[in-house]
PDB file of N, CA and C in Angstrom:
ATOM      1  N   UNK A   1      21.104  -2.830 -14.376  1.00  0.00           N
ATOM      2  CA  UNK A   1      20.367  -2.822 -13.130  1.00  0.00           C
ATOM      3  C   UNK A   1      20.772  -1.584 -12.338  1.00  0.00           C
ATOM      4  N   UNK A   2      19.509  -0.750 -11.772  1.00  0.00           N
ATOM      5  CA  UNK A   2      20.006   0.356 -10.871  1.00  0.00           C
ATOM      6  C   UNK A   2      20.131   0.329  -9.507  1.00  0.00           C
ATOM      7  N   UNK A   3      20.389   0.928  -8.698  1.00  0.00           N
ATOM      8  CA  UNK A   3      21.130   0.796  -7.621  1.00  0.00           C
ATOM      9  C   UNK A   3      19.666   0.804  -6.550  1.00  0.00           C
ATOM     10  N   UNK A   4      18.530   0.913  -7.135  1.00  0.00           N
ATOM     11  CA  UNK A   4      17.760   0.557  -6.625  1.00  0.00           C
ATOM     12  C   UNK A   4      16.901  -0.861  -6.323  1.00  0.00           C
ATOM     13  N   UNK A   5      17.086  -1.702  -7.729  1.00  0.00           N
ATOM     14  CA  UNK A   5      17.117  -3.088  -7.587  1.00  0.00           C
ATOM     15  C   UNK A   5      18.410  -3.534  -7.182  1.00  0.00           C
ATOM     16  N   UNK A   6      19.443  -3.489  -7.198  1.00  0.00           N
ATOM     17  CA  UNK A   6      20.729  -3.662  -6.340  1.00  0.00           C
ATOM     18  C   UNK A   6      19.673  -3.967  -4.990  1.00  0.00           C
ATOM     19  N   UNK A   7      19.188  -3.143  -4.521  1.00  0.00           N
ATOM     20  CA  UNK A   7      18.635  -3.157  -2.994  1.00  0.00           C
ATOM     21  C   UNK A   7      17.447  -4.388  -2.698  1.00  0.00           C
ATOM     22  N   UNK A   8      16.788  -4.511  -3.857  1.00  0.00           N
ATOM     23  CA  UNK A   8      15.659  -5.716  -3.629  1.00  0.00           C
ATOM     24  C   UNK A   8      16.085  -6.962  -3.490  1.00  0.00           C
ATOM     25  N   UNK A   9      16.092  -7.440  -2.508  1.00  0.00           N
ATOM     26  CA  UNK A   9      16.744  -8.767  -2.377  1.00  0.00           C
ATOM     27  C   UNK A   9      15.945  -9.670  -2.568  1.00  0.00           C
ATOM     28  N   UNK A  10      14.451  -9.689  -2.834  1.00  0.00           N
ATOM     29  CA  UNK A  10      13.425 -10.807  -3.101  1.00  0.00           C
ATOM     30  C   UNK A  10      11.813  -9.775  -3.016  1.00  0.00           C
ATOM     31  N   UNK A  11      10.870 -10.343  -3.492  1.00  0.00           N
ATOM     32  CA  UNK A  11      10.062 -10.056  -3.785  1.00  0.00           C
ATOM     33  C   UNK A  11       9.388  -9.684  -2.701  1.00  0.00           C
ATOM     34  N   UNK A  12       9.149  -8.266  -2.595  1.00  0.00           N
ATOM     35  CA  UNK A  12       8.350  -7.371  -1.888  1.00  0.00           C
ATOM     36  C   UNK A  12       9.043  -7.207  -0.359  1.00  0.00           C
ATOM     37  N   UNK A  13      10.211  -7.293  -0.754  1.00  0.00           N
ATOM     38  CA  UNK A  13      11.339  -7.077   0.920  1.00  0.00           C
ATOM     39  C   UNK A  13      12.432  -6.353   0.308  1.00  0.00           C
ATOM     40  N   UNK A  14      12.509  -5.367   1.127  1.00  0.00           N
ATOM     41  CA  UNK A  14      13.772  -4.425   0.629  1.00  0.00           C
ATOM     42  C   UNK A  14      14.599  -4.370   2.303  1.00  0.00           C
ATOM     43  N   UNK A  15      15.650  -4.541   1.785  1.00  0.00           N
ATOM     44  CA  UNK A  15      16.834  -4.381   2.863  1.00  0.00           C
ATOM     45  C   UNK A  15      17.616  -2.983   2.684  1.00  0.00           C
ATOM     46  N   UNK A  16      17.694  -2.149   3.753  1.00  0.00           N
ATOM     47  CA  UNK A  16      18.557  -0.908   3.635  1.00  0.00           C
ATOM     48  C   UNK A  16      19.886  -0.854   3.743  1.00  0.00           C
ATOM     49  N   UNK A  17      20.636  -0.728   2.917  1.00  0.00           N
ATOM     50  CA  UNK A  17      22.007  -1.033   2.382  1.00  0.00           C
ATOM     51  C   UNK A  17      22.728   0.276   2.799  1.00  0.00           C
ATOM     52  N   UNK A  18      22.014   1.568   2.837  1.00  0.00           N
ATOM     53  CA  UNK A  18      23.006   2.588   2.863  1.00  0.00           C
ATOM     54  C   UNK A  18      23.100   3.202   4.201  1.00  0.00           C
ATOM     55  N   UNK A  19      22.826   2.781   5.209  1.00  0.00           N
ATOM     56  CA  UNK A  19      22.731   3.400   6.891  1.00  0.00           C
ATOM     57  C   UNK A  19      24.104   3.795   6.993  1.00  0.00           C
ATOM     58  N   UNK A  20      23.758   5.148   8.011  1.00  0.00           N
ATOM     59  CA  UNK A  20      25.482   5.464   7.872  1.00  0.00           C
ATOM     60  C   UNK A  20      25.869   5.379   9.333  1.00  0.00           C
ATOM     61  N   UNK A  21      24.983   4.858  10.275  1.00  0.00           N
ATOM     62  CA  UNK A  21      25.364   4.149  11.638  1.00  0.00           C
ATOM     63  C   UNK A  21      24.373   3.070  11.460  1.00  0.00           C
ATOM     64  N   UNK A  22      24.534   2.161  12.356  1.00  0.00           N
ATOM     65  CA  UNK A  22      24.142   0.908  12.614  1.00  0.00           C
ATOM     66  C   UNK A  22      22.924   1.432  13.880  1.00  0.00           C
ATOM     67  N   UNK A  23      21.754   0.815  13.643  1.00  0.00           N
ATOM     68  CA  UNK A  23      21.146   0.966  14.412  1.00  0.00           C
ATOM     69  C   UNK A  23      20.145  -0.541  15.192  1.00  0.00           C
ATOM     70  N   UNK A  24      19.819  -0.584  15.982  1.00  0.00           N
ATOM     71  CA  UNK A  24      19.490  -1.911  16.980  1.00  0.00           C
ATOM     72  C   UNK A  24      18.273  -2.292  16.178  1.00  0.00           C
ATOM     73  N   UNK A  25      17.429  -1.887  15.374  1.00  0.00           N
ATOM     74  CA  UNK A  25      16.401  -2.658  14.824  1.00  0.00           C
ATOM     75  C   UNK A  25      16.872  -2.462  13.455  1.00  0.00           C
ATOM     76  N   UNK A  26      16.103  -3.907  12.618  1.00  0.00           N
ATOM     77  CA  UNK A  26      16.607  -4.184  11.079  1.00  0.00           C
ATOM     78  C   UNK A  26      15.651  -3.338  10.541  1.00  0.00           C
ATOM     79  N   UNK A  27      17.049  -2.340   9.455  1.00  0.00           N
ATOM     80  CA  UNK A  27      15.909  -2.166   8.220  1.00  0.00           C
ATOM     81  C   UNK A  27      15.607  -2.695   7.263  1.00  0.00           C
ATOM     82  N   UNK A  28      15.084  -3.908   7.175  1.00  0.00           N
ATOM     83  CA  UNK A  28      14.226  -4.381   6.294  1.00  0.00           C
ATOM     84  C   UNK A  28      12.623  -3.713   6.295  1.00  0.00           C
ATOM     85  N   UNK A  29      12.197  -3.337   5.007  1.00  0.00           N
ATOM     86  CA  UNK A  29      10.755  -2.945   4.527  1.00  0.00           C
ATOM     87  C   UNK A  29      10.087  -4.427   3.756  1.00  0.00           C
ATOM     88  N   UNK A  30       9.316  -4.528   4.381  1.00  0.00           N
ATOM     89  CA  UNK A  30       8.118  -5.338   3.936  1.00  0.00           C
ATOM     90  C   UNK A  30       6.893  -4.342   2.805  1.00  0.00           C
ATOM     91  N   UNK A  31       7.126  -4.924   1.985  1.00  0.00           N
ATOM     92  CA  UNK A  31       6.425  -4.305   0.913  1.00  0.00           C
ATOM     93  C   UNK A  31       4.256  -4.826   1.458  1.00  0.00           C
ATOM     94  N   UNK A  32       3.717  -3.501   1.670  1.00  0.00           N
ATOM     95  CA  UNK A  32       2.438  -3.546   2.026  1.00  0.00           C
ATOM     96  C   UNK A  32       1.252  -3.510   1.195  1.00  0.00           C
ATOM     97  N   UNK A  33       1.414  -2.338   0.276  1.00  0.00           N
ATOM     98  CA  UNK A  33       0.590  -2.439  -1.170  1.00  0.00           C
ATOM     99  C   UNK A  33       1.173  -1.404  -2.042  1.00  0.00           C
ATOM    100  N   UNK A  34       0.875  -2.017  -3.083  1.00  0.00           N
ATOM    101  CA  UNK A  34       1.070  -0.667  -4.255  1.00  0.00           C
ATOM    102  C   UNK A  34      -0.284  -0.089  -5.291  1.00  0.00           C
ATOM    103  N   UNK A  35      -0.188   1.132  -4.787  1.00  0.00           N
ATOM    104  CA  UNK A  35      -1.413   1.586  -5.235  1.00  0.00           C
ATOM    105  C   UNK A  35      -1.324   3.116  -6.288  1.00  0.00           C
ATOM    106  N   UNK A  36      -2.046   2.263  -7.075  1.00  0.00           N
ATOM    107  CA  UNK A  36      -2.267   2.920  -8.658  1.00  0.00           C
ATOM    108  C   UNK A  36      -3.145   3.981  -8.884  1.00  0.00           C
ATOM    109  N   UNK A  37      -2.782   4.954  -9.577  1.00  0.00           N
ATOM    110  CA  UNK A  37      -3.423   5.858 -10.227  1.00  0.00           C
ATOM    111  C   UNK A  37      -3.569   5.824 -11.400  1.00  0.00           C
ATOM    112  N   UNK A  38      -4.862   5.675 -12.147  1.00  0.00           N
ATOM    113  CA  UNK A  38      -4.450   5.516 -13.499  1.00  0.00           C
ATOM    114  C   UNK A  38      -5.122   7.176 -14.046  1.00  0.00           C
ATOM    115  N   UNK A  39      -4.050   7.724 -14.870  1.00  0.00           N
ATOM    116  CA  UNK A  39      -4.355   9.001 -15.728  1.00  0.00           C
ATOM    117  C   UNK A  39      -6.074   9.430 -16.186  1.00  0.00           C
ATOM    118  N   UNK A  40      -6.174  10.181 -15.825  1.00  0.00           N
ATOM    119  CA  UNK A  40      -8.059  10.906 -16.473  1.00  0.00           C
ATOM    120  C   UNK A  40      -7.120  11.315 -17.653  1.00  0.00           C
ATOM    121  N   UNK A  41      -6.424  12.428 -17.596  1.00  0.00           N
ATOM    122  CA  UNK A  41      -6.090  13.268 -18.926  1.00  0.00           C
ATOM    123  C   UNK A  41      -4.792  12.842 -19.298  1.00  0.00           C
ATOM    124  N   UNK A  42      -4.157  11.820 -19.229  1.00  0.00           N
ATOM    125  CA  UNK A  42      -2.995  11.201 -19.619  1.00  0.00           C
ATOM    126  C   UNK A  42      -3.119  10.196 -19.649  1.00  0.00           C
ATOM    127  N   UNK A  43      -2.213   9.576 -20.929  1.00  0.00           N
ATOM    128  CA  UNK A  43      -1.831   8.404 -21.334  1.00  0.00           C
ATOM    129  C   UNK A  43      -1.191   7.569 -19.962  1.00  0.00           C
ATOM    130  N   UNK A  44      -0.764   7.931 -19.307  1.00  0.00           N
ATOM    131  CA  UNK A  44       0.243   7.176 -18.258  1.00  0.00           C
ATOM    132  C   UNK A  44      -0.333   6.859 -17.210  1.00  0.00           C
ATOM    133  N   UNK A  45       0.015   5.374 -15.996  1.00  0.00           N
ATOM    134  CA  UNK A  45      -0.572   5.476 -14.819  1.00  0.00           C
ATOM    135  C   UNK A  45       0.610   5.709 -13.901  1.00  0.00           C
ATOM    136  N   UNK A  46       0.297   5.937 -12.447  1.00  0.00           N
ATOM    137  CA  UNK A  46       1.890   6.052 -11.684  1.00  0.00           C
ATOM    138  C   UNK A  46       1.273   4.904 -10.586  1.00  0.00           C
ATOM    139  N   UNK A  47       2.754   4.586 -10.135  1.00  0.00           N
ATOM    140  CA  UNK A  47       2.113   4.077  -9.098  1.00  0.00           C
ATOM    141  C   UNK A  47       3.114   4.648  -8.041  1.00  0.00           C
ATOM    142  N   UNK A  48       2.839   3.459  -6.824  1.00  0.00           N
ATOM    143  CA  UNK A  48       3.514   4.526  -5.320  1.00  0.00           C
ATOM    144  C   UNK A  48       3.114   2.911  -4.771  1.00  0.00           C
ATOM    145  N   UNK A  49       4.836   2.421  -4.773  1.00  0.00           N
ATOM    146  CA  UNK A  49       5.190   1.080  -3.604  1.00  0.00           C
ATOM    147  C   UNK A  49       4.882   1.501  -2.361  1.00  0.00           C
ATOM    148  N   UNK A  50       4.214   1.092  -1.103  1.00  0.00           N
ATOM    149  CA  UNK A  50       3.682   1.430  -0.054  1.00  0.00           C
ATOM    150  C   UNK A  50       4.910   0.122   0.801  1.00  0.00           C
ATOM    151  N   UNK A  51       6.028   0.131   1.567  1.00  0.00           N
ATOM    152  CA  UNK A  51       7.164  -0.602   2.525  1.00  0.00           C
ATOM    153  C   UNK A  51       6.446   0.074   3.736  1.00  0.00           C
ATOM    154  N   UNK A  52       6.817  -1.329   4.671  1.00  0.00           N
ATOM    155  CA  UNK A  52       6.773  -1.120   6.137  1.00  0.00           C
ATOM    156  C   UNK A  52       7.830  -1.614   7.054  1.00  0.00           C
ATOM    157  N   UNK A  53       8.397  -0.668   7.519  1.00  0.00           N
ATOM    158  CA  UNK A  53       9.488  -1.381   8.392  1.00  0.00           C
ATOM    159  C   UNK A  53       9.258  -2.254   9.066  1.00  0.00           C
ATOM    160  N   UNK A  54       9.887  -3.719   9.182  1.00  0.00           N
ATOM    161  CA  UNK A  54       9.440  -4.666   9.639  1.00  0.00           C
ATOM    162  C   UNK A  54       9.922  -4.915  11.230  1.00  0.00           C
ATOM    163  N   UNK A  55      10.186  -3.987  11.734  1.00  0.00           N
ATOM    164  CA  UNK A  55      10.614  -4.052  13.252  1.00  0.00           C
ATOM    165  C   UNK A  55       8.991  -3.257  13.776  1.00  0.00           C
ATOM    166  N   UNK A  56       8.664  -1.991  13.065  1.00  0.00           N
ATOM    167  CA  UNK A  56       7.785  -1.441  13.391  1.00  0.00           C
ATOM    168  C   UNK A  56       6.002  -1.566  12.745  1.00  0.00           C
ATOM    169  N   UNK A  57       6.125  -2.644  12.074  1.00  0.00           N
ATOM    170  CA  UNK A  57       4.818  -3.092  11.110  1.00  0.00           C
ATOM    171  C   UNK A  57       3.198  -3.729  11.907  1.00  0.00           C
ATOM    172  N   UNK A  58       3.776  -4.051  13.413  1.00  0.00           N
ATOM    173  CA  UNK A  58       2.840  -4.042  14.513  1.00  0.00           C
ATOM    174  C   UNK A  58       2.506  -2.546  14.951  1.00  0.00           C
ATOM    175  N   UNK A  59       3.101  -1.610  14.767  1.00  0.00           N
ATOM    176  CA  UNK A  59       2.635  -0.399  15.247  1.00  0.00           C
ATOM    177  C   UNK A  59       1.709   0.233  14.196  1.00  0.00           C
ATOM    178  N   UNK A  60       2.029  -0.466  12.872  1.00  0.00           N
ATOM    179  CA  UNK A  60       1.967   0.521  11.590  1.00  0.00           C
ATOM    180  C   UNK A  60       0.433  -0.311  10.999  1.00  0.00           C
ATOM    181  N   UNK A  61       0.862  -1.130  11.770  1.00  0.00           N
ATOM    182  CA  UNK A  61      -0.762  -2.289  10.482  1.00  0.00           C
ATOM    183  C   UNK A  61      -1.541  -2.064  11.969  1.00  0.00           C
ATOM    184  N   UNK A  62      -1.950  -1.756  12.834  1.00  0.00           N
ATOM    185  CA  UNK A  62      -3.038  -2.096  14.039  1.00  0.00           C
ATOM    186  C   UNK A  62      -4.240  -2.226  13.050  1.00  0.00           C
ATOM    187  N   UNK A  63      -5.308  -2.482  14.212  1.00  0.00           N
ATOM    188  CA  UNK A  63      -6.491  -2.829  13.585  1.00  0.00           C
ATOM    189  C   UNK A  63      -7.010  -1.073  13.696  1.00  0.00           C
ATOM    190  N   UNK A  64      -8.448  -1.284  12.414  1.00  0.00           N
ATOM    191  CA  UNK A  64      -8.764   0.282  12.523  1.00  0.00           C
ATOM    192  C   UNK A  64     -10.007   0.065  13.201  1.00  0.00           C
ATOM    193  N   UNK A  65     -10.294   1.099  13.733  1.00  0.00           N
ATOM    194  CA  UNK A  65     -11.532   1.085  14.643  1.00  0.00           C
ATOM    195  C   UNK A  65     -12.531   2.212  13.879  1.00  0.00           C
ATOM    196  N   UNK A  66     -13.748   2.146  14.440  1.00  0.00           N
ATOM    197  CA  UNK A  66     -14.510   2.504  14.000  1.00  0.00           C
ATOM    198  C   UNK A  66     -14.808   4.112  14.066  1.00  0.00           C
ATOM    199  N   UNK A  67     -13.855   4.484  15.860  1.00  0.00           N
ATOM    200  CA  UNK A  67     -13.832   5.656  15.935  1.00  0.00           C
ATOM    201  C   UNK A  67     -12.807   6.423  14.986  1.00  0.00           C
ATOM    202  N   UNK A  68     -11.700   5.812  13.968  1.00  0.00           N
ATOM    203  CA  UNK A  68     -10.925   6.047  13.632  1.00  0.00           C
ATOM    204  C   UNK A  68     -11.098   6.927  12.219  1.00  0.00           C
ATOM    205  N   UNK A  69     -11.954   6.582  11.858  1.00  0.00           N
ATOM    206  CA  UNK A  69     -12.982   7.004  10.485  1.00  0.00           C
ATOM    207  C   UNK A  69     -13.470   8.525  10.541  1.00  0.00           C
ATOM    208  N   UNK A  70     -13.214   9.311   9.706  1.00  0.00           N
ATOM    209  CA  UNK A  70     -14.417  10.362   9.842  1.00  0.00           C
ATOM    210  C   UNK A  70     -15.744  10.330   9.417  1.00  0.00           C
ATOM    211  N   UNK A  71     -16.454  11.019   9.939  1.00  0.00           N
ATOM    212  CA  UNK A  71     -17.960  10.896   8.881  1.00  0.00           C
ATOM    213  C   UNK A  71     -17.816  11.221   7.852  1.00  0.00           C
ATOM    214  N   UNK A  72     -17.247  12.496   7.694  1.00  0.00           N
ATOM    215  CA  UNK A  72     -16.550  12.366   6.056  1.00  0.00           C
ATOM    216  C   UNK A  72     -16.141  11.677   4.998  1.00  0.00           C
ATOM    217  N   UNK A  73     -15.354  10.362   5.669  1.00  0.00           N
ATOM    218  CA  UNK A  73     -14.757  10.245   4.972  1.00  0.00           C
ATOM    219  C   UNK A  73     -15.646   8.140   4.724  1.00  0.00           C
ATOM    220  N   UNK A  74     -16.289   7.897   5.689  1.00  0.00           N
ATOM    221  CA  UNK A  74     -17.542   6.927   6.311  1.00  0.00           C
ATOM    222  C   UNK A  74     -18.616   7.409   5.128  1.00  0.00           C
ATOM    223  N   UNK A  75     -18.798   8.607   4.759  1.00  0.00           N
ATOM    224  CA  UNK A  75     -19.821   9.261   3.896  1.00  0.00           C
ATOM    225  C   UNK A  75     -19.210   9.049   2.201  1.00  0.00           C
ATOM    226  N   UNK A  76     -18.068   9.251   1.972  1.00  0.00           N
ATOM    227  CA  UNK A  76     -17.651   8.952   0.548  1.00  0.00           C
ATOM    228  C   UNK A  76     -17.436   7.473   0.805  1.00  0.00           C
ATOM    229  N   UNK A  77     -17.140   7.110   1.647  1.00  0.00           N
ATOM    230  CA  UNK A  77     -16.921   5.294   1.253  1.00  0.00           C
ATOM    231  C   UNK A  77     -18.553   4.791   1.016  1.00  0.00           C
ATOM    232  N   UNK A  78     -19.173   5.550   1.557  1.00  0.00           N
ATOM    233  CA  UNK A  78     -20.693   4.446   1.818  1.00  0.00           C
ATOM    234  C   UNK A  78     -21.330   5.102   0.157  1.00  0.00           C
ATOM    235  N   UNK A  79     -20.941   6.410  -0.578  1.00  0.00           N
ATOM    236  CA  UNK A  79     -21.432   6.868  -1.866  1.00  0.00           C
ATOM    237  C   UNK A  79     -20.590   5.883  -2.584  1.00  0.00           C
ATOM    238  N   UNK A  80     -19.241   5.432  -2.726  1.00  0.00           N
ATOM    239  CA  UNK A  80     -18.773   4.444  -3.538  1.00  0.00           C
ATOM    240  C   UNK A  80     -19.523   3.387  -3.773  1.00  0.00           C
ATOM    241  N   UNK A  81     -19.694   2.912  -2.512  1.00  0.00           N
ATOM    242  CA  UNK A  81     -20.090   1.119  -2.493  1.00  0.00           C
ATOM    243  C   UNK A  81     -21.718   1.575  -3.482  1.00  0.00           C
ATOM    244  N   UNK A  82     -22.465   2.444  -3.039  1.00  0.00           N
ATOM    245  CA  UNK A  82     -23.781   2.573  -4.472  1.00  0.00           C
ATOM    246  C   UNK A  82     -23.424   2.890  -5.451  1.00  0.00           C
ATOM    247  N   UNK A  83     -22.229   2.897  -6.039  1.00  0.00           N
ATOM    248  CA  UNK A  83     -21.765   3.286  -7.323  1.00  0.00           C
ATOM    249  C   UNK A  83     -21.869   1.823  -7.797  1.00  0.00           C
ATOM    250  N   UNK A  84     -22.428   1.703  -9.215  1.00  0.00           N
ATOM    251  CA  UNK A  84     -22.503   0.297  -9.938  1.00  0.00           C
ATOM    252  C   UNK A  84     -21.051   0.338 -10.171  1.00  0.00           C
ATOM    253  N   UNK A  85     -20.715  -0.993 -10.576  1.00  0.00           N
ATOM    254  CA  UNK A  85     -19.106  -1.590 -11.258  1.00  0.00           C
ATOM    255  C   UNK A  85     -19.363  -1.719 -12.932  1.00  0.00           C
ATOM    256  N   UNK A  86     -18.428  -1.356 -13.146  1.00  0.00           N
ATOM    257  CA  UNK A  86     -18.426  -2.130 -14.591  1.00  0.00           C
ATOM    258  C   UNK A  86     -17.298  -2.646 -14.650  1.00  0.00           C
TER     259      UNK A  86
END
């Protein structure tokens, strides 16, 4: 076991073990999503654990608003959703 599961104390909560002062809010990370890439030109996918500090996870999750969006980016989400699924 590496010193990184050493740190997982339960499923999708990580506690910070190595602070080198003590500080007034807990670092515990609340695990938020993990999101995948899977390879075009490689065999391999990666992924990337997404933690939220759980003192600060009201600042970090707010709700999104509508002004928050670009048209840009309002414009590739709305070309996805007409993309068929398979």
């Amino acid at each position: 076991m590496d010193h990184q599961e050493d740190r997982l104390q339960s499923c999708g909560v990580l506690r910070d073990q190595i602070r080198q002062k003590p500080e007034d809010t807990s670092a515990t990370y609340i695990l938020h999503a993990v999101l995948v890439h899977s390879g075009d030109n490689h065999p391999s996918n990666e992924y990337m654990l997404v933690y939220v500090r759980e003192s600060t996870i009201h600042e970090v999750l707010e709700d999104v608003k509508s002004t928050d969006i670009s048209d840009e980016l309002r414009e590739r989400l709305d070309e996805q959703r007409r993309m068929p699924l398979y």
